[in-house]
C-alpha atoms as a PDB file:
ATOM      1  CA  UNK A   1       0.000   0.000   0.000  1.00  0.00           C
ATOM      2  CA  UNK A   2       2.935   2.323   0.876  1.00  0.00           C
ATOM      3  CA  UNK A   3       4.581   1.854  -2.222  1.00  0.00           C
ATOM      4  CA  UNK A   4       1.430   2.391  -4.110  1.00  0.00           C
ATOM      5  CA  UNK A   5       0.857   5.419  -2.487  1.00  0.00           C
ATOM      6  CA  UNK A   6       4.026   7.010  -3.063  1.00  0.00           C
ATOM      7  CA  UNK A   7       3.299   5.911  -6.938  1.00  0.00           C
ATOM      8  CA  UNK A   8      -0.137   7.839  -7.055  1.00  0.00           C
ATOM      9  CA  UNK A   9       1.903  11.314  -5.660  1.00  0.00           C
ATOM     10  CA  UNK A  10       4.602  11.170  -7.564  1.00  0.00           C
ATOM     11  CA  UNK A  11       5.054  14.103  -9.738  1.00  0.00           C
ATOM     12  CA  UNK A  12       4.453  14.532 -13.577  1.00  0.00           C
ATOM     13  CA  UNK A  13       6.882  16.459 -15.430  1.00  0.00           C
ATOM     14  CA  UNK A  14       4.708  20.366 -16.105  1.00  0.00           C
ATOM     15  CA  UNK A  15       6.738  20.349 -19.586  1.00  0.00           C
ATOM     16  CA  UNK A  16       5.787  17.147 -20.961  1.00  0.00           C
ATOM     17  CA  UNK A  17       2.199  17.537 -20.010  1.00  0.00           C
ATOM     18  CA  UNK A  18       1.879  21.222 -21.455  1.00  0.00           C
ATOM     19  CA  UNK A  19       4.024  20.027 -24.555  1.00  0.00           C
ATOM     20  CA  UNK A  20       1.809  17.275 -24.910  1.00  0.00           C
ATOM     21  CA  UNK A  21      -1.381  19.107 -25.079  1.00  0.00           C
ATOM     22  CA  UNK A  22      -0.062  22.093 -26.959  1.00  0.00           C
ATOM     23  CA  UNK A  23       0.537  19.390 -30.161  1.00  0.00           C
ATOM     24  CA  UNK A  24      -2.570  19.714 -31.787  1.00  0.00           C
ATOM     25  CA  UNK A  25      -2.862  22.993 -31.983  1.00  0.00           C
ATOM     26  CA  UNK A  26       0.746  23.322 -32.757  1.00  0.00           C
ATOM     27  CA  UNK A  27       0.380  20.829 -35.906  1.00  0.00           C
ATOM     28  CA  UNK A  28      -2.602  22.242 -36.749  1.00  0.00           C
ATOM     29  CA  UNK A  29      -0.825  25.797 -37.217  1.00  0.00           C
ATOM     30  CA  UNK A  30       2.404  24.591 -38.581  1.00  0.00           C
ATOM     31  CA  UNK A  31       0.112  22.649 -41.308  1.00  0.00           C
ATOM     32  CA  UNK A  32      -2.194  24.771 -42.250  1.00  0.00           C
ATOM     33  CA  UNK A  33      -1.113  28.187 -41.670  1.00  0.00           C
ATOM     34  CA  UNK A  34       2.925  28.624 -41.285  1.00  0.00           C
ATOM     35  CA  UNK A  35       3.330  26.034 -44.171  1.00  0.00           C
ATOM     36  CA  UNK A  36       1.002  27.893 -46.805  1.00  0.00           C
ATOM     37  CA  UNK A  37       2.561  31.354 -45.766  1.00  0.00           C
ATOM     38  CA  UNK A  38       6.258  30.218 -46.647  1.00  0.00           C
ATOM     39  CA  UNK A  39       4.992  28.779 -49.596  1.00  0.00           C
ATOM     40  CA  UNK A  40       3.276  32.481 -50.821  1.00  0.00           C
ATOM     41  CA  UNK A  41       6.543  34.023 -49.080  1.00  0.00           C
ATOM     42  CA  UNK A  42       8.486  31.974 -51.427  1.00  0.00           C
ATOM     43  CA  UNK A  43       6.337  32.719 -54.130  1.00  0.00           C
ATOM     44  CA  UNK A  44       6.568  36.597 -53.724  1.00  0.00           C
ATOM     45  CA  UNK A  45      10.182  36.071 -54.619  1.00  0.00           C
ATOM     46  CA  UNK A  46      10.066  34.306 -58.141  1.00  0.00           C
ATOM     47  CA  UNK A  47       9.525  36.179 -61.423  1.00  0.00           C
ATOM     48  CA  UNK A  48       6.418  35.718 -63.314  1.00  0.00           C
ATOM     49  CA  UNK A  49       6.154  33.563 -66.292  1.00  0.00           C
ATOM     50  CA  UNK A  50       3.021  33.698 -68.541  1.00  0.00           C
ATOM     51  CA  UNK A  51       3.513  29.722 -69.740  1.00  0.00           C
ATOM     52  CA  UNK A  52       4.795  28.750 -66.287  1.00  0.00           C
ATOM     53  CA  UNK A  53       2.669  30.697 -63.840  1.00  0.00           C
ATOM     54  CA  UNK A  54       6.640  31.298 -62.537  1.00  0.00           C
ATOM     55  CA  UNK A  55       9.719  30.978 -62.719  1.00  0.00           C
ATOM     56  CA  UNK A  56      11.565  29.560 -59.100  1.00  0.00           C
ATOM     57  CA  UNK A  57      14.246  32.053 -59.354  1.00  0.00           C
ATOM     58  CA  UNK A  58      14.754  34.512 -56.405  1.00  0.00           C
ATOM     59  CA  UNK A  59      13.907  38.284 -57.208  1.00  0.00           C
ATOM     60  CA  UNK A  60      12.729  41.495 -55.774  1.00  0.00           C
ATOM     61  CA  UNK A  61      11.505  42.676 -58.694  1.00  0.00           C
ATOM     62  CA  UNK A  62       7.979  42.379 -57.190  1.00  0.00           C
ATOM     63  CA  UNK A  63       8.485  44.743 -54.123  1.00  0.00           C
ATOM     64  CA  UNK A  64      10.338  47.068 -55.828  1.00  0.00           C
ATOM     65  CA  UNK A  65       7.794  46.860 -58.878  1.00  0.00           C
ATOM     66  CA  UNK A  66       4.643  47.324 -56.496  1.00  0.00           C
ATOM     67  CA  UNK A  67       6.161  49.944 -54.296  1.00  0.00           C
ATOM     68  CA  UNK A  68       6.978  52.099 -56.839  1.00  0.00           C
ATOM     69  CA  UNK A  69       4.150  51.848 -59.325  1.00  0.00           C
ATOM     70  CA  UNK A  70       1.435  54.180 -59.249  1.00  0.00           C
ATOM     71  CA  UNK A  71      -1.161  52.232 -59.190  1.00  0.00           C
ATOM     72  CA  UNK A  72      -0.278  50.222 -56.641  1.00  0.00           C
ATOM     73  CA  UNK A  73       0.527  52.772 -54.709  1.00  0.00           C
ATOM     74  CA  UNK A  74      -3.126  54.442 -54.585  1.00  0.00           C
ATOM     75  CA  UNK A  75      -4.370  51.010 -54.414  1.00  0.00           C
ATOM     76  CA  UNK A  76      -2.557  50.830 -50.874  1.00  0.00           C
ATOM     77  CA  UNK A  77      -3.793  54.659 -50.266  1.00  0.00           C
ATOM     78  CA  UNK A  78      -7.388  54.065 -51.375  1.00  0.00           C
ATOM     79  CA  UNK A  79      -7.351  50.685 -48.820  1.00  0.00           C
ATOM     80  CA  UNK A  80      -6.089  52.546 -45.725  1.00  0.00           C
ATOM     81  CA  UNK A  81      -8.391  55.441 -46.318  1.00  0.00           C
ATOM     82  CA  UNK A  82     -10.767  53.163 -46.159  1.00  0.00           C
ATOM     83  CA  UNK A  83     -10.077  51.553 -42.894  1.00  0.00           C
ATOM     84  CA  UNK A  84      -9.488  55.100 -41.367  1.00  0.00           C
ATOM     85  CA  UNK A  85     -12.741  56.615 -42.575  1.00  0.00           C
ATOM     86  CA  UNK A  86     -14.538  53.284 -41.190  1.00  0.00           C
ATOM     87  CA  UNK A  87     -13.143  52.951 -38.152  1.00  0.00           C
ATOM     88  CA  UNK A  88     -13.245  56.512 -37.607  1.00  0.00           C
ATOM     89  CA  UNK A  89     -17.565  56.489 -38.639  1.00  0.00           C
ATOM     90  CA  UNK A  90     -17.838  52.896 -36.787  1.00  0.00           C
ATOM     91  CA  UNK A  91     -16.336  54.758 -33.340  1.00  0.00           C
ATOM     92  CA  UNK A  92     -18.695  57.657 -33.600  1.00  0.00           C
ATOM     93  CA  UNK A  93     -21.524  55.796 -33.749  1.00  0.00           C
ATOM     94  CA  UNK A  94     -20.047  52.846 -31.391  1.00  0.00           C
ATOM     95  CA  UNK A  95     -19.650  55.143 -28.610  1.00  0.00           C
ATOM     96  CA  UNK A  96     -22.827  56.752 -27.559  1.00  0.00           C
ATOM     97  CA  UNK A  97     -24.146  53.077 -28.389  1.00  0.00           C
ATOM     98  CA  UNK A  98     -22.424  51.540 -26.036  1.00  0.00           C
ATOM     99  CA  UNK A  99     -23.048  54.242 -23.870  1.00  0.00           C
ATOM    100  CA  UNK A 100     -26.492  53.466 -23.721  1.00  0.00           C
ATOM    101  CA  UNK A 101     -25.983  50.053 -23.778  1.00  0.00           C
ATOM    102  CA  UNK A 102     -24.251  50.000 -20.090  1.00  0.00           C
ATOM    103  CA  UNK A 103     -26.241  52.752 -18.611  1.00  0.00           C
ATOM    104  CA  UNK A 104     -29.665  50.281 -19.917  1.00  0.00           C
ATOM    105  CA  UNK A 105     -31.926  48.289 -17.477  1.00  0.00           C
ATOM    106  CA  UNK A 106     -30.431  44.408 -18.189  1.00  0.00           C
ATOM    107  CA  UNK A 107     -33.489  43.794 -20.110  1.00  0.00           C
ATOM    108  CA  UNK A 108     -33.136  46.573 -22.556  1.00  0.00           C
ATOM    109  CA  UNK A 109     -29.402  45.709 -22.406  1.00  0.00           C
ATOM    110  CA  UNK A 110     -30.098  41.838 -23.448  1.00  0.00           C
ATOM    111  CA  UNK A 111     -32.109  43.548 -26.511  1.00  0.00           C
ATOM    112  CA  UNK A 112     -29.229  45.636 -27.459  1.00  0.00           C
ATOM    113  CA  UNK A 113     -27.095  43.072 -27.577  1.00  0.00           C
ATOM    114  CA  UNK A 114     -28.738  40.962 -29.493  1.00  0.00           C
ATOM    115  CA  UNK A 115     -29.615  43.903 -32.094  1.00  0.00           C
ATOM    116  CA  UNK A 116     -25.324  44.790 -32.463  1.00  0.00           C
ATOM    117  CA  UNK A 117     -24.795  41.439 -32.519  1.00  0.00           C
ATOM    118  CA  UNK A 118     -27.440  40.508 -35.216  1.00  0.00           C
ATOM    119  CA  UNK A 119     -24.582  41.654 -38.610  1.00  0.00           C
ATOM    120  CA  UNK A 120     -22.276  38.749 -37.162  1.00  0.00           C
ATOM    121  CA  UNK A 121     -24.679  36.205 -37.143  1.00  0.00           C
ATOM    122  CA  UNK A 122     -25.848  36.494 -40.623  1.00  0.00           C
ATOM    123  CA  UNK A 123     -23.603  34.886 -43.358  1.00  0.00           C
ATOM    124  CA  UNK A 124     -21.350  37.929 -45.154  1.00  0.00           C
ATOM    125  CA  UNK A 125     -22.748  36.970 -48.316  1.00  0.00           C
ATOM    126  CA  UNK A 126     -26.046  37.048 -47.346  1.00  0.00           C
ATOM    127  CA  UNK A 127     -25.555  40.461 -45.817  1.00  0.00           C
ATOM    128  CA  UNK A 128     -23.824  41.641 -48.290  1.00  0.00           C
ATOM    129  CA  UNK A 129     -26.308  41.043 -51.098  1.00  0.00           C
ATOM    130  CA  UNK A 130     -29.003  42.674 -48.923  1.00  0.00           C
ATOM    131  CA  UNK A 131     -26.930  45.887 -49.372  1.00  0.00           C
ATOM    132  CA  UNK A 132     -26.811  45.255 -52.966  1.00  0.00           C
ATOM    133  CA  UNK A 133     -30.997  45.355 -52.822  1.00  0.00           C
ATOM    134  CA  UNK A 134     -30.796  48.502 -51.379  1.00  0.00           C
ATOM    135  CA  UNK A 135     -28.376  50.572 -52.878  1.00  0.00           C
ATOM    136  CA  UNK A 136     -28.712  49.015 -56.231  1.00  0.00           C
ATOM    137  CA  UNK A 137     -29.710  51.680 -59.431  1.00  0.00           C
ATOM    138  CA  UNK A 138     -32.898  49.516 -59.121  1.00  0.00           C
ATOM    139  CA  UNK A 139     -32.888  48.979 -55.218  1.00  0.00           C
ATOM    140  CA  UNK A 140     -35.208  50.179 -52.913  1.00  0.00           C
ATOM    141  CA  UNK A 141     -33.986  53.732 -52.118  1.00  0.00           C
ATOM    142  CA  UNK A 142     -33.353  54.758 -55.490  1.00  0.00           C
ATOM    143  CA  UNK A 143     -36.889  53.324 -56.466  1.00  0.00           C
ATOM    144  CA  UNK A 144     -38.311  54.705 -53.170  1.00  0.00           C
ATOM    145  CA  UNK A 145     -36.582  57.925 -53.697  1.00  0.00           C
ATOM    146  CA  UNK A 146     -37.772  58.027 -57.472  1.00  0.00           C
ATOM    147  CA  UNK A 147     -41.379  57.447 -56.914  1.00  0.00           C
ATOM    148  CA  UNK A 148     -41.818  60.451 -54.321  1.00  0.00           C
ATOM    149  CA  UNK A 149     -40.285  62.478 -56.897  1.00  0.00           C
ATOM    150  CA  UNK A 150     -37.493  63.652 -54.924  1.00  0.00           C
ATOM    151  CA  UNK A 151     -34.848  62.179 -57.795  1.00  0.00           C
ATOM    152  CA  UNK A 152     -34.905  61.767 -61.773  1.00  0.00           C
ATOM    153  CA  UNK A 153     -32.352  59.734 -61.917  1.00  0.00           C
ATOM    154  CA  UNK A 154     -30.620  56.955 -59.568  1.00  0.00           C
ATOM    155  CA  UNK A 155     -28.185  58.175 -57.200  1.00  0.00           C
ATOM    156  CA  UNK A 156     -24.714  57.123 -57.274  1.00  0.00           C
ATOM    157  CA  UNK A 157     -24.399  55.288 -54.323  1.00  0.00           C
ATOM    158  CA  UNK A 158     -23.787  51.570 -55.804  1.00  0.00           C
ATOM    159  CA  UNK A 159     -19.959  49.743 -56.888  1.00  0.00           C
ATOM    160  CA  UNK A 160     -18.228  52.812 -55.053  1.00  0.00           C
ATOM    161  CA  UNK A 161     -16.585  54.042 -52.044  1.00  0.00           C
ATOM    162  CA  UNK A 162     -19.676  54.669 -50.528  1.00  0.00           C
ATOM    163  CA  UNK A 163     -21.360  50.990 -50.832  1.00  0.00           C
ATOM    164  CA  UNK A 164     -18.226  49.514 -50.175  1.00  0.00           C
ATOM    165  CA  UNK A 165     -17.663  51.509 -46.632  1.00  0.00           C
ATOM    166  CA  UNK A 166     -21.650  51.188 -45.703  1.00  0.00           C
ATOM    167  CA  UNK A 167     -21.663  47.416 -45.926  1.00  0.00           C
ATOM    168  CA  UNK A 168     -18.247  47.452 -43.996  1.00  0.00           C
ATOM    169  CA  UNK A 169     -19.532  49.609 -40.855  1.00  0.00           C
ATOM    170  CA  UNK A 170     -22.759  47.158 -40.671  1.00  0.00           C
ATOM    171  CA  UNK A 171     -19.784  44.467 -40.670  1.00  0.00           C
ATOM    172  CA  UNK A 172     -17.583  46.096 -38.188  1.00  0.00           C
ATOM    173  CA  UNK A 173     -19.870  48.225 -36.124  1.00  0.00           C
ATOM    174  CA  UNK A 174     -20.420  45.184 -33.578  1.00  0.00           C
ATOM    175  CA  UNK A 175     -16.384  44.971 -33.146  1.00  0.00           C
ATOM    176  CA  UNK A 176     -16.439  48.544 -31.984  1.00  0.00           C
ATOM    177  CA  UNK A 177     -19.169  48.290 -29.508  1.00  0.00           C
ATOM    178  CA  UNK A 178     -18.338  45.219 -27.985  1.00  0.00           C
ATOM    179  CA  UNK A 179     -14.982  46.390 -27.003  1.00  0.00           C
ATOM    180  CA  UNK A 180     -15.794  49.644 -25.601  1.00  0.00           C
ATOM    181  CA  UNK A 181     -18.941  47.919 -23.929  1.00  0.00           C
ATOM    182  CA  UNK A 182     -16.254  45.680 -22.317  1.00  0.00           C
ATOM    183  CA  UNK A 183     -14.110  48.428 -21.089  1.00  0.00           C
ATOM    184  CA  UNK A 184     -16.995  50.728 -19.962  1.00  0.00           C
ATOM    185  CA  UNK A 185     -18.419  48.247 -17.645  1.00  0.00           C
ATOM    186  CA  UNK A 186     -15.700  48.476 -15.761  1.00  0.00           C
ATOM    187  CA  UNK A 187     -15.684  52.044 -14.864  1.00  0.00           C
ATOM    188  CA  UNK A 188     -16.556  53.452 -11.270  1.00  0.00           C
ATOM    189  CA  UNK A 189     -19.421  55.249 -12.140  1.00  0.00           C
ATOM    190  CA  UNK A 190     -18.663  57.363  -8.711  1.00  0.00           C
ATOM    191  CA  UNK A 191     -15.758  59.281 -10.601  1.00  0.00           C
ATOM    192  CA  UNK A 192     -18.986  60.586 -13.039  1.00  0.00           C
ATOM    193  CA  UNK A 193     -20.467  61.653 -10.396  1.00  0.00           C
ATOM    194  CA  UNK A 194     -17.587  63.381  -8.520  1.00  0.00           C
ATOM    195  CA  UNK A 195     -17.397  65.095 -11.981  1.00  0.00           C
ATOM    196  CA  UNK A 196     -21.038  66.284 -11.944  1.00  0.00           C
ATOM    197  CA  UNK A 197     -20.834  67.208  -8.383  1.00  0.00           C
ATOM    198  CA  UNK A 198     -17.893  69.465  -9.376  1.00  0.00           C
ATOM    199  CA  UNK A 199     -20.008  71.444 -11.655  1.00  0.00           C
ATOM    200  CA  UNK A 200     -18.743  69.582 -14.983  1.00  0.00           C
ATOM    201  CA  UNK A 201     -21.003  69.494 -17.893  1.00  0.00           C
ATOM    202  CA  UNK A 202     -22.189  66.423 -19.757  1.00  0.00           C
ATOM    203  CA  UNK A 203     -19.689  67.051 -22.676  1.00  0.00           C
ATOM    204  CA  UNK A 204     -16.656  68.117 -20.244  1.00  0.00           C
ATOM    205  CA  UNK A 205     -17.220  64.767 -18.288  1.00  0.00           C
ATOM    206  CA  UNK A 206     -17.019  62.822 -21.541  1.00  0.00           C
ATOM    207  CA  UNK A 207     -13.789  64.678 -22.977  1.00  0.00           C
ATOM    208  CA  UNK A 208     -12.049  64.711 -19.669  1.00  0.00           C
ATOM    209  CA  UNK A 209     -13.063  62.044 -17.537  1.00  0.00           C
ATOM    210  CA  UNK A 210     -15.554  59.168 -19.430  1.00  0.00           C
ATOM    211  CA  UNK A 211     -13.612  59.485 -22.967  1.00  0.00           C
ATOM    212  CA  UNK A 212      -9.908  58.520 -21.631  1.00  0.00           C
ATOM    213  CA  UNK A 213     -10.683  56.675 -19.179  1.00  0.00           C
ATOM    214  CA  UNK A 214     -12.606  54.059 -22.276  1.00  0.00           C
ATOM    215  CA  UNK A 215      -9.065  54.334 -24.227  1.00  0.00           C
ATOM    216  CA  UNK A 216      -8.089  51.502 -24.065  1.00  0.00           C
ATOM    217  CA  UNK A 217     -11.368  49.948 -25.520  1.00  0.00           C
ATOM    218  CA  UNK A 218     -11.228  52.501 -28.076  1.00  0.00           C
ATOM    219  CA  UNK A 219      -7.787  51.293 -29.385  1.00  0.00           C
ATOM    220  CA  UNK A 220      -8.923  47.894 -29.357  1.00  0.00           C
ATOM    221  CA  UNK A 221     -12.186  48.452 -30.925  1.00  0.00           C
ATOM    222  CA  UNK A 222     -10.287  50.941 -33.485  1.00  0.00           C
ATOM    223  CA  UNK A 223      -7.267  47.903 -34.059  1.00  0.00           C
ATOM    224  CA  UNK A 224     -10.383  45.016 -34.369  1.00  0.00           C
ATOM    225  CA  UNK A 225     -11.896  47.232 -37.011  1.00  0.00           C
ATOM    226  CA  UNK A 226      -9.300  48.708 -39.009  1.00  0.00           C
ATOM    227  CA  UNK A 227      -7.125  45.562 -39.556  1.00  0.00           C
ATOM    228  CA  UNK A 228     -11.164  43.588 -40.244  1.00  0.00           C
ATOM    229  CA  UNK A 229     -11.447  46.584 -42.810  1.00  0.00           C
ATOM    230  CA  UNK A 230      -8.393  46.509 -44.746  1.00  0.00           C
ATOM    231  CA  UNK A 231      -8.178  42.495 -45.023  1.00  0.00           C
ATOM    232  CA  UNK A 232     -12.091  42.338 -45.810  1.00  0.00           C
ATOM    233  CA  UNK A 233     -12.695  40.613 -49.179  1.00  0.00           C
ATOM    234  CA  UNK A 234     -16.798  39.898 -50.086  1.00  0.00           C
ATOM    235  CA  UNK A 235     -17.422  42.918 -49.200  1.00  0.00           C
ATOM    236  CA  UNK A 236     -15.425  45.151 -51.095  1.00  0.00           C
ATOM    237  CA  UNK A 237     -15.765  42.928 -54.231  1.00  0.00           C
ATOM    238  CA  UNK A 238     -19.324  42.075 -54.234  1.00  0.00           C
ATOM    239  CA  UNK A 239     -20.116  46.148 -53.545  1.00  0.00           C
ATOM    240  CA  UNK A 240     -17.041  47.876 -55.173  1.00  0.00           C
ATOM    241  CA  UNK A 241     -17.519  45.208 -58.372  1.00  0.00           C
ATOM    242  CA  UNK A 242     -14.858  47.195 -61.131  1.00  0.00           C
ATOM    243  CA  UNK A 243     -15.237  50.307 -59.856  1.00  0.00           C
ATOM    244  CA  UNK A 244     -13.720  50.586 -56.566  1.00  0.00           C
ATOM    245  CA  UNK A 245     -10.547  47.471 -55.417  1.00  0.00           C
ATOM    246  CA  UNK A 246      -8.641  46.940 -52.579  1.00  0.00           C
ATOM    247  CA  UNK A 247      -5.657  45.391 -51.774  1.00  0.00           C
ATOM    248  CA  UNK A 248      -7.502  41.870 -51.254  1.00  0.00           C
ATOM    249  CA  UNK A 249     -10.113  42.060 -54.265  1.00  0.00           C
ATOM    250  CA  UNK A 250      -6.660  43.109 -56.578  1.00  0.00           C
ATOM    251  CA  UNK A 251      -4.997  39.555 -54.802  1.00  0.00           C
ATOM    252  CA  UNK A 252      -7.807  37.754 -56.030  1.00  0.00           C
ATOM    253  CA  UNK A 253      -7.586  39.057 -59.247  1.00  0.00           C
ATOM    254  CA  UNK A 254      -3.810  38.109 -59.587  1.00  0.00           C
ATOM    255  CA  UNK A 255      -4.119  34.762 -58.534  1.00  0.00           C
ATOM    256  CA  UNK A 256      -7.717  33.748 -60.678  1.00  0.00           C
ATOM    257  CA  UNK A 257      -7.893  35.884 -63.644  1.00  0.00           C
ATOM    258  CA  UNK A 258      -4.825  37.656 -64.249  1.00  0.00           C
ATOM    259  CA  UNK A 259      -2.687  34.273 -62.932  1.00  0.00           C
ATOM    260  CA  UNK A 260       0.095  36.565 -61.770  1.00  0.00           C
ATOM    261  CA  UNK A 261       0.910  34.336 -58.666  1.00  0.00           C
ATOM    262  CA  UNK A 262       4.405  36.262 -57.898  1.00  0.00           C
ATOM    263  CA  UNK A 263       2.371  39.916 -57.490  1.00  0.00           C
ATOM    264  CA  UNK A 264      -0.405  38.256 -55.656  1.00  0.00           C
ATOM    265  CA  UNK A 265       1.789  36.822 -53.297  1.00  0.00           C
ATOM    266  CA  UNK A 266       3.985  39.774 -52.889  1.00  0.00           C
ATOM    267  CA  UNK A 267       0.435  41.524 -52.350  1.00  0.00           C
ATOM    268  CA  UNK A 268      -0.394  39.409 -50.017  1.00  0.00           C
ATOM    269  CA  UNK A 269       2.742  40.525 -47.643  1.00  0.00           C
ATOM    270  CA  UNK A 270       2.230  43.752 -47.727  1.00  0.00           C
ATOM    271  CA  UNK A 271      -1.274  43.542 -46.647  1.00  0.00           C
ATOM    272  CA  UNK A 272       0.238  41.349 -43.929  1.00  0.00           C
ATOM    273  CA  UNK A 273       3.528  43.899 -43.069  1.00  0.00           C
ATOM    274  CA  UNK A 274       0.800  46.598 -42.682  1.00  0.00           C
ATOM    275  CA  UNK A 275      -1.713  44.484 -40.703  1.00  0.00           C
ATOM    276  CA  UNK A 276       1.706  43.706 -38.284  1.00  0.00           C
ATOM    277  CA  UNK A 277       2.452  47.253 -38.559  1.00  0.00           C
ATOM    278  CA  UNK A 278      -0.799  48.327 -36.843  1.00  0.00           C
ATOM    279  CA  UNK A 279      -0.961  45.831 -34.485  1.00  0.00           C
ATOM    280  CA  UNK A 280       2.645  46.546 -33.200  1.00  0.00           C
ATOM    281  CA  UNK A 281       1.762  50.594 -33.263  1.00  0.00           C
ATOM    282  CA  UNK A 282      -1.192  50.047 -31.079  1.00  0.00           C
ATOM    283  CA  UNK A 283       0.738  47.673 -28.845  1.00  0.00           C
ATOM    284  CA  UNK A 284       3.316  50.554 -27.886  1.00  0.00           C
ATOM    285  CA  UNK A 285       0.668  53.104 -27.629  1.00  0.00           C
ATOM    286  CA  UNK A 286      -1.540  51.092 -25.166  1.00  0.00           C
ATOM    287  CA  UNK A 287       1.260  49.027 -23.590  1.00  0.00           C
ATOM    288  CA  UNK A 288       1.232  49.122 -19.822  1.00  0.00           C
ATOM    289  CA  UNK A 289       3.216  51.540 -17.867  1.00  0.00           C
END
């Protein structure tokens, strides 16, 4: 009995067991997402070959080709503008949300909720055809705004920047709220109060008191959306069409139509370098002190 005692508490190595479990995961990331991006990272090196797809011989003709070209250039310029003026429409409208959210009964909160959560619940394709309904030449509001007489003609508000950034606050609206919902339950309400007591004004309390003290939210909410924004595909292809590309609808194009594998994949690493770039930005501005 002693002996079988001492069996049952002797100690398990912590590495072997944490090792152990971590292997799925592990192999699951090596396989299907390390292994594919040294493959494209690889790629983004080789020339392009119209009878070959490409040619296995190291360049940087594609970096120094996409970073000095025009085009690509304003393709970059025209995909960050449109991340900024989301996120920047998605916080404005985030904020007082989630405002009202925390200060709401839990009933009225549970309804909320549900309401900022519906967009994520609903397939992106799905959703994004529904915008295509109603901003379409023929869609509702053009029809609707055509049969009250208040237009002659369809407006332009279809396969531009406009579509393109309405579907992608009704995608990334929820992102924002969620994360300053998170941070502003947390706040001692007393310090609003204090405020008010003071003699501080609704808008002075939110500048100087309610507004930093939700930053850190904010940058999260701001990094969720803007990276979701820039990296979005359906979206800005199903609702830009021809008329208005990003960086991920232009990858597409290079790797289905245009078969330019090299450009895509150098595309697709400069779309990565700038998601990185964000991420590490935010990281040093929120990073604890």
């Amino acid at each position: 009995m002693a002996s079988t005692s001492r069996d049952i508490k002797s100690p398990v190595r912590p590495g072997l067991g944490i090792t152990t479990l971590l292997a799925p995961v592990t192999s699951f990331y090596a396989l299907f997402l390390i292994l594919p991006y040294t493959y494209i990272l690889w790629l983004s090196f080789t020339r392009y070959s119209s009878t070959l797809l490409f040619e296995p011989t190291f360049t940087l003709e594609n970096y120094a080709a996409i970073l000095t070209d025009t085009y690509y250039l304003s393709l970059l310029g025209k995909t960050i503008g449109l991340g900024l003026f989301v996120t920047i429409v998605t916080l404005l409208m985030g904020y007082p949300l989630a405002m009202k959210i925390v200060r709401s009964s839990p009933t009225v909160k549970a309804i909320l909720l549900i309401l900022v959560m519906t967009p994520l619940l609903v397939n992106v394709v799905v959703r994004t055809y529904a915008w295509l309904v109603l901003l379409g030449d023929k869609g509702v509001i053009n029809q609707s705004l055509i049969a009250i007489g208040l237009i002659d003609s369809p407006l332009p508000i279809n396969r531009n920047f406009i579509s393109v950034a309405l579907g992608l606050i009704h995608l990334s609206l929820p992102l924002m709220v969620l994360s300053l919902v998170s941070i502003m339950q947390k706040l001692d309400h007393l310090l609003v109060e204090a405020g008010e007591s003071l003699g501080a004004g609704p808008l002075r309390i939110l500048v100087k008191l309610h507004f930093p003290l939700c930053l850190p939210g904010v940058g999260t909410g701001c990094l969720l959306v803007f990276c979701t924004v820039i990296s979005a595909f359906v979206t800005p292809q199903l609702l830009g069409g021809n008329q208005f590309s990003t960086i991920s609808t232009v990858i597409y194009q290079k790797f289905t139509f245009t078969m330019n594998w090299p450009v895509g994949a150098t595309l697709v690493f400069i779309l990565l370098a700038l998601n990185f770039t964000v991420i590490l930005f935010h990281g040093y501005l929120f990073k604890e002190r």
